[in-house]
N, C-alpha and C. Protein backbone atom coordinates (compact mmCIF):
# COMPACT_ATOMS: atom_id res chain seq x y z
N UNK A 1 55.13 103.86 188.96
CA UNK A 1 54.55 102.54 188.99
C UNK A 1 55.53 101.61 189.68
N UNK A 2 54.60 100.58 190.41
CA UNK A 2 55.95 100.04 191.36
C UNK A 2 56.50 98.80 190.10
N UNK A 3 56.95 97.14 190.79
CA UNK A 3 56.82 96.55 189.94
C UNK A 3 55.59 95.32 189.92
N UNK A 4 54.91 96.13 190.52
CA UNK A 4 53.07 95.17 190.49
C UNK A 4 52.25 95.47 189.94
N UNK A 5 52.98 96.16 188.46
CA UNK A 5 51.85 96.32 187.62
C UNK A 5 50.47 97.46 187.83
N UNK A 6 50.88 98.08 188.96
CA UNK A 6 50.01 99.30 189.92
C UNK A 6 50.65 100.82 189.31
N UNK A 7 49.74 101.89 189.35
CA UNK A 7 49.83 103.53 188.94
C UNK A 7 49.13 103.81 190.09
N UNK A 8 49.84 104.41 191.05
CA UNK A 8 49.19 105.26 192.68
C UNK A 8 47.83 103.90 192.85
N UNK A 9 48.34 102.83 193.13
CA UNK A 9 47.71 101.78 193.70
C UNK A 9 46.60 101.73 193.16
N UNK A 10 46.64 101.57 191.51
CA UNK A 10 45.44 101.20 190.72
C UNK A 10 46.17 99.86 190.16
N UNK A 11 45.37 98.71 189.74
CA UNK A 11 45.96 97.94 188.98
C UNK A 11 45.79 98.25 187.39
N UNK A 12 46.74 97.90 186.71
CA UNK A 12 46.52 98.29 185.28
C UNK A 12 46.06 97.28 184.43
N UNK A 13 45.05 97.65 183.25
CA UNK A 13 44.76 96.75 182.63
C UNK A 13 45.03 96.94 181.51
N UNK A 14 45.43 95.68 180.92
CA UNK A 14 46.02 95.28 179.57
C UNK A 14 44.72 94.26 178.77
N UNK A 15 44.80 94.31 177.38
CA UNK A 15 43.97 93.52 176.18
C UNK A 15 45.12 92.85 175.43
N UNK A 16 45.05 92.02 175.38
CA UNK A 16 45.85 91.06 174.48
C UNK A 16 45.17 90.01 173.26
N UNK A 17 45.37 90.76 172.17
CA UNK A 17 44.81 90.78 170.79
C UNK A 17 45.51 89.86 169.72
N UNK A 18 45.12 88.65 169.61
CA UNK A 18 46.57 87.38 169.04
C UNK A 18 45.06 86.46 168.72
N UNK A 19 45.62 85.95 167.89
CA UNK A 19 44.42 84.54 167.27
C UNK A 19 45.22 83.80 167.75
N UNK A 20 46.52 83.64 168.01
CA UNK A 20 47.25 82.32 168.13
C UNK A 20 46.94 82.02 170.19
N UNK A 21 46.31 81.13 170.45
CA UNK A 21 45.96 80.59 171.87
C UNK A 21 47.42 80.80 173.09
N UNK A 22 48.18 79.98 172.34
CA UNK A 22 49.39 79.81 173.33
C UNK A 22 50.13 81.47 173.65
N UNK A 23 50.23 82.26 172.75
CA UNK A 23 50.85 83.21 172.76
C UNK A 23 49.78 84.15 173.81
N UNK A 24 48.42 84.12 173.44
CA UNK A 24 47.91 85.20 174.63
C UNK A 24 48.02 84.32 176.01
N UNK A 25 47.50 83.02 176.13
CA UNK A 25 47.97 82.51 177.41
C UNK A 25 49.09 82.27 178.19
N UNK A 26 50.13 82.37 177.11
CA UNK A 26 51.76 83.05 177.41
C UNK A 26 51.87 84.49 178.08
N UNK A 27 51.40 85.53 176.90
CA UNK A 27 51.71 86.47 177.69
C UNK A 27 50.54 87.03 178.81
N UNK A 28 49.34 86.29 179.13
CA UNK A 28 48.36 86.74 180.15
C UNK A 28 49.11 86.30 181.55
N UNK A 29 49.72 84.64 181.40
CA UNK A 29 50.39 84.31 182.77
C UNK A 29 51.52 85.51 182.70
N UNK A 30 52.39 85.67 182.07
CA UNK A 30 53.28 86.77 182.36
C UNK A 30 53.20 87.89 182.88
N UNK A 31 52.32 88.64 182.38
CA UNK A 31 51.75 89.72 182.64
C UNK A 31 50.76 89.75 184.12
N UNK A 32 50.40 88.98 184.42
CA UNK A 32 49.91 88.55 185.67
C UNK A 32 50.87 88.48 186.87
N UNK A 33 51.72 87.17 186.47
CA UNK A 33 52.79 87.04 187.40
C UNK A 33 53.21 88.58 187.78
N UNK A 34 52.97 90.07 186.90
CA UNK A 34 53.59 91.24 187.09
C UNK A 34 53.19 91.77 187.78
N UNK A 35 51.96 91.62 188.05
CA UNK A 35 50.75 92.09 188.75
C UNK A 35 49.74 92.89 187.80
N UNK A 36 49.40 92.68 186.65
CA UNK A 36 48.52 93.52 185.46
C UNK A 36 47.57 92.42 185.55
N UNK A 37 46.77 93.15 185.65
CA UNK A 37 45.00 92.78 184.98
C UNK A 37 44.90 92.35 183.50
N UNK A 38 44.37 91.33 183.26
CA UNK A 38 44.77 91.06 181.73
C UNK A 38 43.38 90.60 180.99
N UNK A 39 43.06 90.79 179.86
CA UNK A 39 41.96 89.93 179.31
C UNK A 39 42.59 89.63 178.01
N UNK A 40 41.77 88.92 177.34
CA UNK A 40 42.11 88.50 175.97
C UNK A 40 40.77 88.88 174.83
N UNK A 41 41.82 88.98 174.25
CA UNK A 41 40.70 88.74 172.50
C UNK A 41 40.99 88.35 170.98
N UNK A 42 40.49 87.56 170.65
CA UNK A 42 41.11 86.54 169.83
C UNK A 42 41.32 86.78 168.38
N UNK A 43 40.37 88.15 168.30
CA UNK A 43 40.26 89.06 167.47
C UNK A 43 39.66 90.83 167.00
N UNK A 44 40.43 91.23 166.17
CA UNK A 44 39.28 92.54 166.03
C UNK A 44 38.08 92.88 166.85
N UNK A 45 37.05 92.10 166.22
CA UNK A 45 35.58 92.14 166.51
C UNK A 45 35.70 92.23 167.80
N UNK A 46 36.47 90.67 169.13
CA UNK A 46 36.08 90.36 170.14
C UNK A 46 36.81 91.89 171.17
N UNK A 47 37.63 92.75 170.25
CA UNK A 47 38.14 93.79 170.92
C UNK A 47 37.51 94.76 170.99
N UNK A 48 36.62 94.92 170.09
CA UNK A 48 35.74 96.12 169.77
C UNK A 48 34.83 96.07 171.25
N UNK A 49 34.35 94.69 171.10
CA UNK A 49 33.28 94.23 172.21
C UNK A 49 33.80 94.73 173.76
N UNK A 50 34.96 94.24 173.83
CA UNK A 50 35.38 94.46 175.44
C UNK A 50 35.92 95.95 175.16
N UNK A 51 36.23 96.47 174.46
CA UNK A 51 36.37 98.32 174.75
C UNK A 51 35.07 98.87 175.00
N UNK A 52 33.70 98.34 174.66
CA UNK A 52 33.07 98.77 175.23
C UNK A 52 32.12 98.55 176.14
N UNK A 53 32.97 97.32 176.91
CA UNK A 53 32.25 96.68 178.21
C UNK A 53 33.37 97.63 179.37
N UNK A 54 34.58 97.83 178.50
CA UNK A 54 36.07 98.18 180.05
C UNK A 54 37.03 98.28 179.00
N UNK A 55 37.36 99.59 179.26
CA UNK A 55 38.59 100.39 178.80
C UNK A 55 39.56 99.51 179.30
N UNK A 56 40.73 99.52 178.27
CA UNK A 56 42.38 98.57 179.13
C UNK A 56 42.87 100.06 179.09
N UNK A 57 43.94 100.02 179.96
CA UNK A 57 45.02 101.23 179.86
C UNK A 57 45.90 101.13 178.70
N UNK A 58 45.90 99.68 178.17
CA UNK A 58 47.06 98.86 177.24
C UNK A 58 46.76 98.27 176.37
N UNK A 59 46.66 98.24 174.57
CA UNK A 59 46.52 96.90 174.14
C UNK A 59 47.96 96.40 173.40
N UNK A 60 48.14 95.24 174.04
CA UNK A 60 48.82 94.80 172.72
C UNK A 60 48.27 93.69 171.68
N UNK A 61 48.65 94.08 170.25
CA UNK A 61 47.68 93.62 169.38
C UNK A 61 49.05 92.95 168.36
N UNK A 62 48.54 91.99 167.75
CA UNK A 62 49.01 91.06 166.48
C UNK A 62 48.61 92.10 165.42
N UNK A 63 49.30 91.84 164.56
CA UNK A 63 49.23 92.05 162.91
C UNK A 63 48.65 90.90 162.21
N UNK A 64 48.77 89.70 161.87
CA UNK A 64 48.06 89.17 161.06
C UNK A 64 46.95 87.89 161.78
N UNK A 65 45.68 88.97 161.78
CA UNK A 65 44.60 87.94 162.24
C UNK A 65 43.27 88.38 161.67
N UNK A 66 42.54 87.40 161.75
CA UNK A 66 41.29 87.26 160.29
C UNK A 66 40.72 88.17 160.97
N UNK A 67 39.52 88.82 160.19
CA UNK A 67 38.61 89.64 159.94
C UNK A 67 38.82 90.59 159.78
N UNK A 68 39.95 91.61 160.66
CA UNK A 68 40.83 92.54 160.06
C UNK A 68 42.20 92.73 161.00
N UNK A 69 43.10 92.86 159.62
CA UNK A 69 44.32 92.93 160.25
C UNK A 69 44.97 93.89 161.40
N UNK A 70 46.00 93.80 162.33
CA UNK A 70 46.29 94.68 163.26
C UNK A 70 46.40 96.16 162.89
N UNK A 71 47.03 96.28 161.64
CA UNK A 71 46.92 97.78 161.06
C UNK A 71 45.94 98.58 160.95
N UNK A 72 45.07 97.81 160.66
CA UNK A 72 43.69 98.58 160.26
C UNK A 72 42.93 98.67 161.05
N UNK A 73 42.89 97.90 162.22
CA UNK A 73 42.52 97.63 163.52
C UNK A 73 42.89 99.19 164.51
N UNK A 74 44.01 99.24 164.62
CA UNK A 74 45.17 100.09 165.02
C UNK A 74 44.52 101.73 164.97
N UNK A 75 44.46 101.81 163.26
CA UNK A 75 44.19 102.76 162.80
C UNK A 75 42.45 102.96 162.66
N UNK A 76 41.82 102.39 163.30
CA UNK A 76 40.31 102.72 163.52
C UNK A 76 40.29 102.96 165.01
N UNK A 77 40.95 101.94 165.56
CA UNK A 77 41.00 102.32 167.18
C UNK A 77 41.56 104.25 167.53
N UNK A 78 42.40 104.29 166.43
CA UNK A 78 43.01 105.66 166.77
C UNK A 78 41.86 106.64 166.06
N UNK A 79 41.51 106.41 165.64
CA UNK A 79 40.08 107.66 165.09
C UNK A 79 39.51 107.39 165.89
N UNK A 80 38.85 106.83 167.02
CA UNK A 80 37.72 106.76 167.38
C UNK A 80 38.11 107.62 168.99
N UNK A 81 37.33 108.51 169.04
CA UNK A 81 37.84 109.63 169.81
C UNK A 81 37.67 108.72 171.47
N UNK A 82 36.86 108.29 171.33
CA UNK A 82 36.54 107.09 173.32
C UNK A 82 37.34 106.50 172.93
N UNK A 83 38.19 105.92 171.99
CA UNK A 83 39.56 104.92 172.48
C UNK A 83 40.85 105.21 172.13
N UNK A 84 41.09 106.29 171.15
CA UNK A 84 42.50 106.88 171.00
C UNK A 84 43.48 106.92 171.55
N UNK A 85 43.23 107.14 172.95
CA UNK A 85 44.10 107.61 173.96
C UNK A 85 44.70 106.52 174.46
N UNK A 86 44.16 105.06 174.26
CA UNK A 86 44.60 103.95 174.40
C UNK A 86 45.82 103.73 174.29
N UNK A 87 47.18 103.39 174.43
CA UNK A 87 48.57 102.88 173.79
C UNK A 87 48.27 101.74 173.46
N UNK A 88 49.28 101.29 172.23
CA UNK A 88 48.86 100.12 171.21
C UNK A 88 50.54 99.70 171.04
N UNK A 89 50.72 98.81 171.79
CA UNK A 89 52.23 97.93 171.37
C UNK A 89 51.47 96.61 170.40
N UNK A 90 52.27 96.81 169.52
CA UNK A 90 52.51 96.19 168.40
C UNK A 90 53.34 94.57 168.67
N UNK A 91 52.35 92.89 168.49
CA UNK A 91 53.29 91.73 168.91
C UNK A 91 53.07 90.94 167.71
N UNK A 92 54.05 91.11 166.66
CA UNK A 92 53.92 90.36 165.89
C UNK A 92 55.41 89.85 165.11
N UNK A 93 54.96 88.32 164.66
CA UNK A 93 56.03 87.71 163.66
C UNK A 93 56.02 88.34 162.06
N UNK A 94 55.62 89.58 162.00
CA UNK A 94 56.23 90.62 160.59
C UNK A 94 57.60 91.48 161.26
N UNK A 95 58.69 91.35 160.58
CA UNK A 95 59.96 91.90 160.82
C UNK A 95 60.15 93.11 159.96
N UNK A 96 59.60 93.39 158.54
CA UNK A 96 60.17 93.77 157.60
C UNK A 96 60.01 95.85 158.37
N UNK A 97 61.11 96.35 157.30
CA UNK A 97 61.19 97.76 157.75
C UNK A 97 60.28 98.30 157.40
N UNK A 98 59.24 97.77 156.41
CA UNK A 98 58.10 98.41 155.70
C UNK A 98 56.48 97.84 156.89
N UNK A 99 56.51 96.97 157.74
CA UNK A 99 55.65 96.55 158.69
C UNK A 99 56.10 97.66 159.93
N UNK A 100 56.96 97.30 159.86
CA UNK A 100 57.49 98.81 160.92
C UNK A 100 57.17 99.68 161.12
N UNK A 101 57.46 100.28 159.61
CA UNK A 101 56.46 101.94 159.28
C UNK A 101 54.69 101.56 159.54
N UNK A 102 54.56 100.73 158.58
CA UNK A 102 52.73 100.59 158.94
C UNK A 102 52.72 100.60 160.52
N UNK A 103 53.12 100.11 161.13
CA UNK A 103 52.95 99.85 162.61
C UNK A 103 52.79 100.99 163.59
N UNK A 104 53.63 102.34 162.52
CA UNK A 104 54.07 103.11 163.49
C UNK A 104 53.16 104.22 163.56
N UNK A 105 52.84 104.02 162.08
CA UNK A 105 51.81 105.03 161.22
C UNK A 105 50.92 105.12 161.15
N UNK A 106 50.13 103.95 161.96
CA UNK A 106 49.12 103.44 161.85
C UNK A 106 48.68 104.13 163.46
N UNK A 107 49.64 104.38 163.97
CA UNK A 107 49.52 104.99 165.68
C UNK A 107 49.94 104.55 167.39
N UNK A 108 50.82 103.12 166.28
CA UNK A 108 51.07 102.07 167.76
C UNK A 108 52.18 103.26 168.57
N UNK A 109 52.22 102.28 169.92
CA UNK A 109 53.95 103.54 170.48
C UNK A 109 55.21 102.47 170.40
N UNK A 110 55.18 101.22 170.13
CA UNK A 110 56.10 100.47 169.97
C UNK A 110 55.66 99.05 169.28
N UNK A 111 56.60 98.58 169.14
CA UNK A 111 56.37 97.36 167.93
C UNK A 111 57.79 96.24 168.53
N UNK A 112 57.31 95.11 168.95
CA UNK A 112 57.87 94.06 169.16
C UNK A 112 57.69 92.61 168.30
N UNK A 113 58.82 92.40 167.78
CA UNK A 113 58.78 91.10 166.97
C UNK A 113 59.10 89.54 167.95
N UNK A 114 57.72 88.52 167.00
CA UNK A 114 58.13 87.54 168.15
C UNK A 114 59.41 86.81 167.04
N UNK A 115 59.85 85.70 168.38
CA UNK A 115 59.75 85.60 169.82
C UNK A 115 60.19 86.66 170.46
N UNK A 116 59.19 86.89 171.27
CA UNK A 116 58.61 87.90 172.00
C UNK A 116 60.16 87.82 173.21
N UNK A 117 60.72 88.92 173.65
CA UNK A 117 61.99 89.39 174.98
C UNK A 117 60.54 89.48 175.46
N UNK A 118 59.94 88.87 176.61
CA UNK A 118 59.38 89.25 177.75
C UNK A 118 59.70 90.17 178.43
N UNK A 119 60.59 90.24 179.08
CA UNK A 119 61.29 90.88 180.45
C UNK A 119 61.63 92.79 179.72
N UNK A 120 61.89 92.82 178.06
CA UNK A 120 62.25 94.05 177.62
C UNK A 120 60.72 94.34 177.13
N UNK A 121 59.43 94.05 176.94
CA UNK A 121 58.14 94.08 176.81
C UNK A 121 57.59 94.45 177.86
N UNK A 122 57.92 93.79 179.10
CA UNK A 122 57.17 94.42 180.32
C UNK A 122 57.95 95.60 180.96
N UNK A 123 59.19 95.90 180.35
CA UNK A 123 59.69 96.77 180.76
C UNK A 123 59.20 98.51 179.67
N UNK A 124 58.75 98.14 179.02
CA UNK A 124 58.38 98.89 177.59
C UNK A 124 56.54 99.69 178.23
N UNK A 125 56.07 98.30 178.67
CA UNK A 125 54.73 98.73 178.84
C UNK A 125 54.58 99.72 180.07
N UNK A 126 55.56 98.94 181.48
CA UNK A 126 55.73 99.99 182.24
C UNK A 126 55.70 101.57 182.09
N UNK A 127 56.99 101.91 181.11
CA UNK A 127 57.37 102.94 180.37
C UNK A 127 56.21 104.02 180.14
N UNK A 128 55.42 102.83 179.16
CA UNK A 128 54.73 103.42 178.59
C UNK A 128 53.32 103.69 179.24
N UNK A 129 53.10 103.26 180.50
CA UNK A 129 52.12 103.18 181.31
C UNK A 129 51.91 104.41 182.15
N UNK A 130 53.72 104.77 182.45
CA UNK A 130 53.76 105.92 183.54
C UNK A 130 53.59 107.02 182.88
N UNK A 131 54.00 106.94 181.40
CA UNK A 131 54.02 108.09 180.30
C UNK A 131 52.70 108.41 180.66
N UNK A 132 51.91 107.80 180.15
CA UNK A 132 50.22 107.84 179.96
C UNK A 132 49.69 108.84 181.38
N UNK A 133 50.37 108.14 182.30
CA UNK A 133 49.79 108.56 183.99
C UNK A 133 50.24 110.11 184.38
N UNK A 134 51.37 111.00 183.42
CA UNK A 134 52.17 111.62 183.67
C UNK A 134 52.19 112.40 182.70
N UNK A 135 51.13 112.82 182.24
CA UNK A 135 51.17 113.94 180.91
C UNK A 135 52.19 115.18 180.84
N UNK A 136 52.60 115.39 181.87
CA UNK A 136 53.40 116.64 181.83
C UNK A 136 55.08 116.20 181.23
N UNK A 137 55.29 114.41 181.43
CA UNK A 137 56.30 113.68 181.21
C UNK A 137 56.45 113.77 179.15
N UNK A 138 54.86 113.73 179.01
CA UNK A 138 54.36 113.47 177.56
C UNK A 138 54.73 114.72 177.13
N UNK A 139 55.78 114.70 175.71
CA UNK A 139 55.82 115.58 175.03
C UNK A 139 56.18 116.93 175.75
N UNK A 140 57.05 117.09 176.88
CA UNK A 140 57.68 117.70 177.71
C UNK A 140 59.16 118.69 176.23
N UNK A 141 59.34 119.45 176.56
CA UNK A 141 60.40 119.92 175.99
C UNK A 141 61.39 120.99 176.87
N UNK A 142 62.44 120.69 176.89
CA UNK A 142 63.60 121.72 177.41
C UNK A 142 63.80 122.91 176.90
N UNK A 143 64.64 123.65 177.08
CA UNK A 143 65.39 125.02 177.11
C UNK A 143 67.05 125.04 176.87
N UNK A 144 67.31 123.72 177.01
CA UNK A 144 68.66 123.43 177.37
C UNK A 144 69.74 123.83 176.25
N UNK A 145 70.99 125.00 176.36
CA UNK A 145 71.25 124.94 174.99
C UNK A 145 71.23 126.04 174.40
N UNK A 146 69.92 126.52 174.33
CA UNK A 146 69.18 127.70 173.96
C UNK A 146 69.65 129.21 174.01
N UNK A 147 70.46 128.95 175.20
CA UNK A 147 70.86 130.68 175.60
C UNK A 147 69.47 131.58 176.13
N UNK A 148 68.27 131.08 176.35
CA UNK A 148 67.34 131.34 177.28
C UNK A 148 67.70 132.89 177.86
């Protein structure tokens, strides 16, 4: 992926899942400025809706927003066999080591506490973008060591 937000000259798209206004219009200009395709949703429900108008390659989702929380959110998105495959970074103001685990367990691939490092977030999604594009990268294992 170059740094325009492109996989072999596709643009990538991201969902950004936050009740709080400023924070998705924060990180939509950001993520833009990167060159990523971005939409928003303000909640659960409005995410359900656009997964099944247009797959994102990406969501990142909040933990505490009404109707149902990011965890549980998380963990329905990951049962549901058409959106599993999704990656789910985790943007929320819960710090504790026990939100962590839910976060992790629940199926996200990373978990960022705000205030949000921009610059180590878009470097994360990249990461985790090429992973996705590069299955042979996914869950790859060596020999190294071994006596082979």
């Amino acid at each position: 992926m170059g740094s325009d937000g492109r996989v072999k000259g596709v643009t990538q798209k991201i969902i950004i899942v936050d009740d709080d206004r400023a924070t998705r219009e924060m990180l939509q200009t950001a993520l833009e400025l990167e060159g990523f395709e971005v939409r928003q949703a303000v909640n659960g429900l409005r995410l359900v809706s656009a997964l099944r108008v247009e797959q994102p390659d990406l969501i990142l989702l909040d933990v505490m927003m009404s109707w149902i929380d990011g965890f549980e959110l998380c963990r329905s998105i990951k049962r549901n066999d058409e959106f599993r495959h999704i990656p789910l970074i985790f943007i929320t103001a819960k710090r504790g080591a026990d939100d962590l685990k839910k976060g992790f367990d629940a199926g996200c691939v990373d978990y960022f506490t705000k205030p949000l490092d921009l610059e180590k977030l878009v470097e994360r999604i990249r990461s985790v973008l090429i992973n996705e594009r590069c299955p042979l990268l996914r869950g790859a294992t060596t020999n190294f060591g071994q006596g082979a």
